[in-house]
C-alpha atoms as a PDB file:
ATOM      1  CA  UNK A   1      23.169-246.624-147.256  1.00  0.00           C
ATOM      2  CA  UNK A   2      19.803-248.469-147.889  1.00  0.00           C
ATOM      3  CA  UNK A   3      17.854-245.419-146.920  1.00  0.00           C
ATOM      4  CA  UNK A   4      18.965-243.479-149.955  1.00  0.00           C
ATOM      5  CA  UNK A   5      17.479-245.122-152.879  1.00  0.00           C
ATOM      6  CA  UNK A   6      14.469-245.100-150.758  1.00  0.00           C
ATOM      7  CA  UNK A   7      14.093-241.430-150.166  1.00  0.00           C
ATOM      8  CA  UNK A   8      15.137-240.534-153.761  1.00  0.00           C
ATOM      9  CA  UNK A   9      12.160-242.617-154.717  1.00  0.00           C
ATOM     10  CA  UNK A  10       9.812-240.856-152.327  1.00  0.00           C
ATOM     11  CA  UNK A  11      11.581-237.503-153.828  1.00  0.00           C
ATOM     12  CA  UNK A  12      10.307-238.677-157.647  1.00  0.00           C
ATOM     13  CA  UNK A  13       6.859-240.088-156.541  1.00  0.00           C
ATOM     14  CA  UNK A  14       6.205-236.677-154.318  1.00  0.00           C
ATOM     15  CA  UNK A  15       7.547-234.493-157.884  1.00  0.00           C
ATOM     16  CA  UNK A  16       4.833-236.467-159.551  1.00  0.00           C
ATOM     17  CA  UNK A  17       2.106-235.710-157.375  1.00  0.00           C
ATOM     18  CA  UNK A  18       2.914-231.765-156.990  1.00  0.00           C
ATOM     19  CA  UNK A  19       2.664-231.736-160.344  1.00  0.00           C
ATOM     20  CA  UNK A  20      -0.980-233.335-160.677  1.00  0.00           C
ATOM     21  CA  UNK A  21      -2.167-231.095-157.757  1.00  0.00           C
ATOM     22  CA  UNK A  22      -0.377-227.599-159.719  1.00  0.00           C
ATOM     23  CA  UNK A  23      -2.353-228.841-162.783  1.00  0.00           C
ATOM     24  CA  UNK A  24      -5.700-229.639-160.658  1.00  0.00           C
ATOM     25  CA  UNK A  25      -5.340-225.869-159.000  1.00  0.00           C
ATOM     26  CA  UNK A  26      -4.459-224.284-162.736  1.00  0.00           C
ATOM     27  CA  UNK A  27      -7.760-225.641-163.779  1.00  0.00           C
ATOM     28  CA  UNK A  28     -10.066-224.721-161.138  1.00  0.00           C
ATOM     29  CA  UNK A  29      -8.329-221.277-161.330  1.00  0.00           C
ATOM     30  CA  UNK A  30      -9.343-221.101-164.791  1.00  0.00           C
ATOM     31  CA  UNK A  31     -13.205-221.830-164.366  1.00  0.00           C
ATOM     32  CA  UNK A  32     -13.372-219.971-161.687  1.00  0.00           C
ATOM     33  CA  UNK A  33     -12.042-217.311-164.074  1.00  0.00           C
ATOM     34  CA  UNK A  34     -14.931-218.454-166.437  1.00  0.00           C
ATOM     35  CA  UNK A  35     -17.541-217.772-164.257  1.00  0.00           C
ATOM     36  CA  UNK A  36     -16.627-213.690-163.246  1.00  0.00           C
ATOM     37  CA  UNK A  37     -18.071-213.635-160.054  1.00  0.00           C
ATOM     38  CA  UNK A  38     -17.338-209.938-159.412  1.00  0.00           C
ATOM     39  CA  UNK A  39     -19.386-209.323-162.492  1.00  0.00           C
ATOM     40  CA  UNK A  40     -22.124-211.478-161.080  1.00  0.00           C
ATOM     41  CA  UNK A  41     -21.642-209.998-157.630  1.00  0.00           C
ATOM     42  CA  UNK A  42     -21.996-206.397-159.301  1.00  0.00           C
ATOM     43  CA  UNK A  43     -25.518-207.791-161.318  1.00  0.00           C
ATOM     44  CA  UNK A  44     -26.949-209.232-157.920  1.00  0.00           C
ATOM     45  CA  UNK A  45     -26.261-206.030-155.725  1.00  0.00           C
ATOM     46  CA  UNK A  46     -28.080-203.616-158.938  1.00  0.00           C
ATOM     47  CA  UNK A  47     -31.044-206.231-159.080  1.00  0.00           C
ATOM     48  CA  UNK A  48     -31.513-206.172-155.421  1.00  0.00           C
ATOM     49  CA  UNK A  49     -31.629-202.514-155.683  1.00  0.00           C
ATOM     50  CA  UNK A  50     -34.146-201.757-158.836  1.00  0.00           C
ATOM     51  CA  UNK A  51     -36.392-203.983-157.217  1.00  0.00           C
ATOM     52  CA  UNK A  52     -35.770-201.679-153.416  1.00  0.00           C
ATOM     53  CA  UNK A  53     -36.595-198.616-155.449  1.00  0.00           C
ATOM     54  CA  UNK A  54     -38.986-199.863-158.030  1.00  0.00           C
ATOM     55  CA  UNK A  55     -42.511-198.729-157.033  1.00  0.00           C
ATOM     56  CA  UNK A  56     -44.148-202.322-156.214  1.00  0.00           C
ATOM     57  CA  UNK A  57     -47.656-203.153-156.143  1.00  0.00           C
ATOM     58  CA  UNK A  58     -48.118-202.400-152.259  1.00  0.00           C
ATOM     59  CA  UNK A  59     -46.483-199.394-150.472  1.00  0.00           C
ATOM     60  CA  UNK A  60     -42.869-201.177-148.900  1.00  0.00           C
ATOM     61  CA  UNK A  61     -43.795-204.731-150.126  1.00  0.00           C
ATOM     62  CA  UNK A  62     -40.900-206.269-151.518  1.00  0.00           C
ATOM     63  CA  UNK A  63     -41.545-209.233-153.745  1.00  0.00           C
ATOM     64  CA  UNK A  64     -39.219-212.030-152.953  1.00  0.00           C
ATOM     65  CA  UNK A  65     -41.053-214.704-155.051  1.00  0.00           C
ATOM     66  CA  UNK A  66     -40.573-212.418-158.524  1.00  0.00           C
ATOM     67  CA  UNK A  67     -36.649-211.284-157.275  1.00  0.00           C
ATOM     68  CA  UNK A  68     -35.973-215.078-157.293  1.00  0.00           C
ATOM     69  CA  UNK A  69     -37.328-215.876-160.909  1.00  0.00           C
ATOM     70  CA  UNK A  70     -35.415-213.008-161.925  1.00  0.00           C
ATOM     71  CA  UNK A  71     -32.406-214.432-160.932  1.00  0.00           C
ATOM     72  CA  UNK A  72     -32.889-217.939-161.318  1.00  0.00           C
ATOM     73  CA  UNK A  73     -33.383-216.755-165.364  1.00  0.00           C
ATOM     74  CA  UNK A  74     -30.186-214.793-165.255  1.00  0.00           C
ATOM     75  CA  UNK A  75     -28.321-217.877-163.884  1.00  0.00           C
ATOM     76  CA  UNK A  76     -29.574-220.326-166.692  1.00  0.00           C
END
C-alpha cells in the first residue's frame, strides 16, 4: 500500500518534465524553422557552381579565399 502514493508522485513529477522537454523540442523546431536550411543549402550548391563556371583569373584556378568572403557576407 505504501508504494502507491509513491509512484503516483513519480507519475506527476515525470508529466511535469515531458512537458518542459515537448516545449524545449517545440522551440528548437521553430528556429530551426527560422533559419531555412534547404534554402541555404540551395544558395551554397548555386555559389559553388557560378564560381566552377565563372571564367577566373587563371585557366582551372578556383579561388577558395574569395568563395569564402562570399559566403561569410551572405551568412552575416
Amino acid at each position: 500500500m505504501a508504494a502507491e502514493p509513491t509512484v503516483a508522485m513519480l507519475n506527476v513529477h515525470g508529466g511535469a518534465w515531458r512537458r518542459r522537454v515537448d516545449r524545449l523540442y517545440a522551440v528548437m523546431s521553430d528556429y530551426w524553422a527560422l533559419t531555412k536550411p534547404e534554402v541555404n543549402l540551395l544558395i551554397l550548391i548555386t555559389t559553388f557552381a557560378g564560381f566552377y563556371l565563372a571564367p577566373a583569373a587563371g585557366a582551372g584556378r578556383f579561388r577558395i579565399m574569395l568563395i569564402m568572403y562570399t559566403l561569410q557576407a551572405h551568412c552575416s
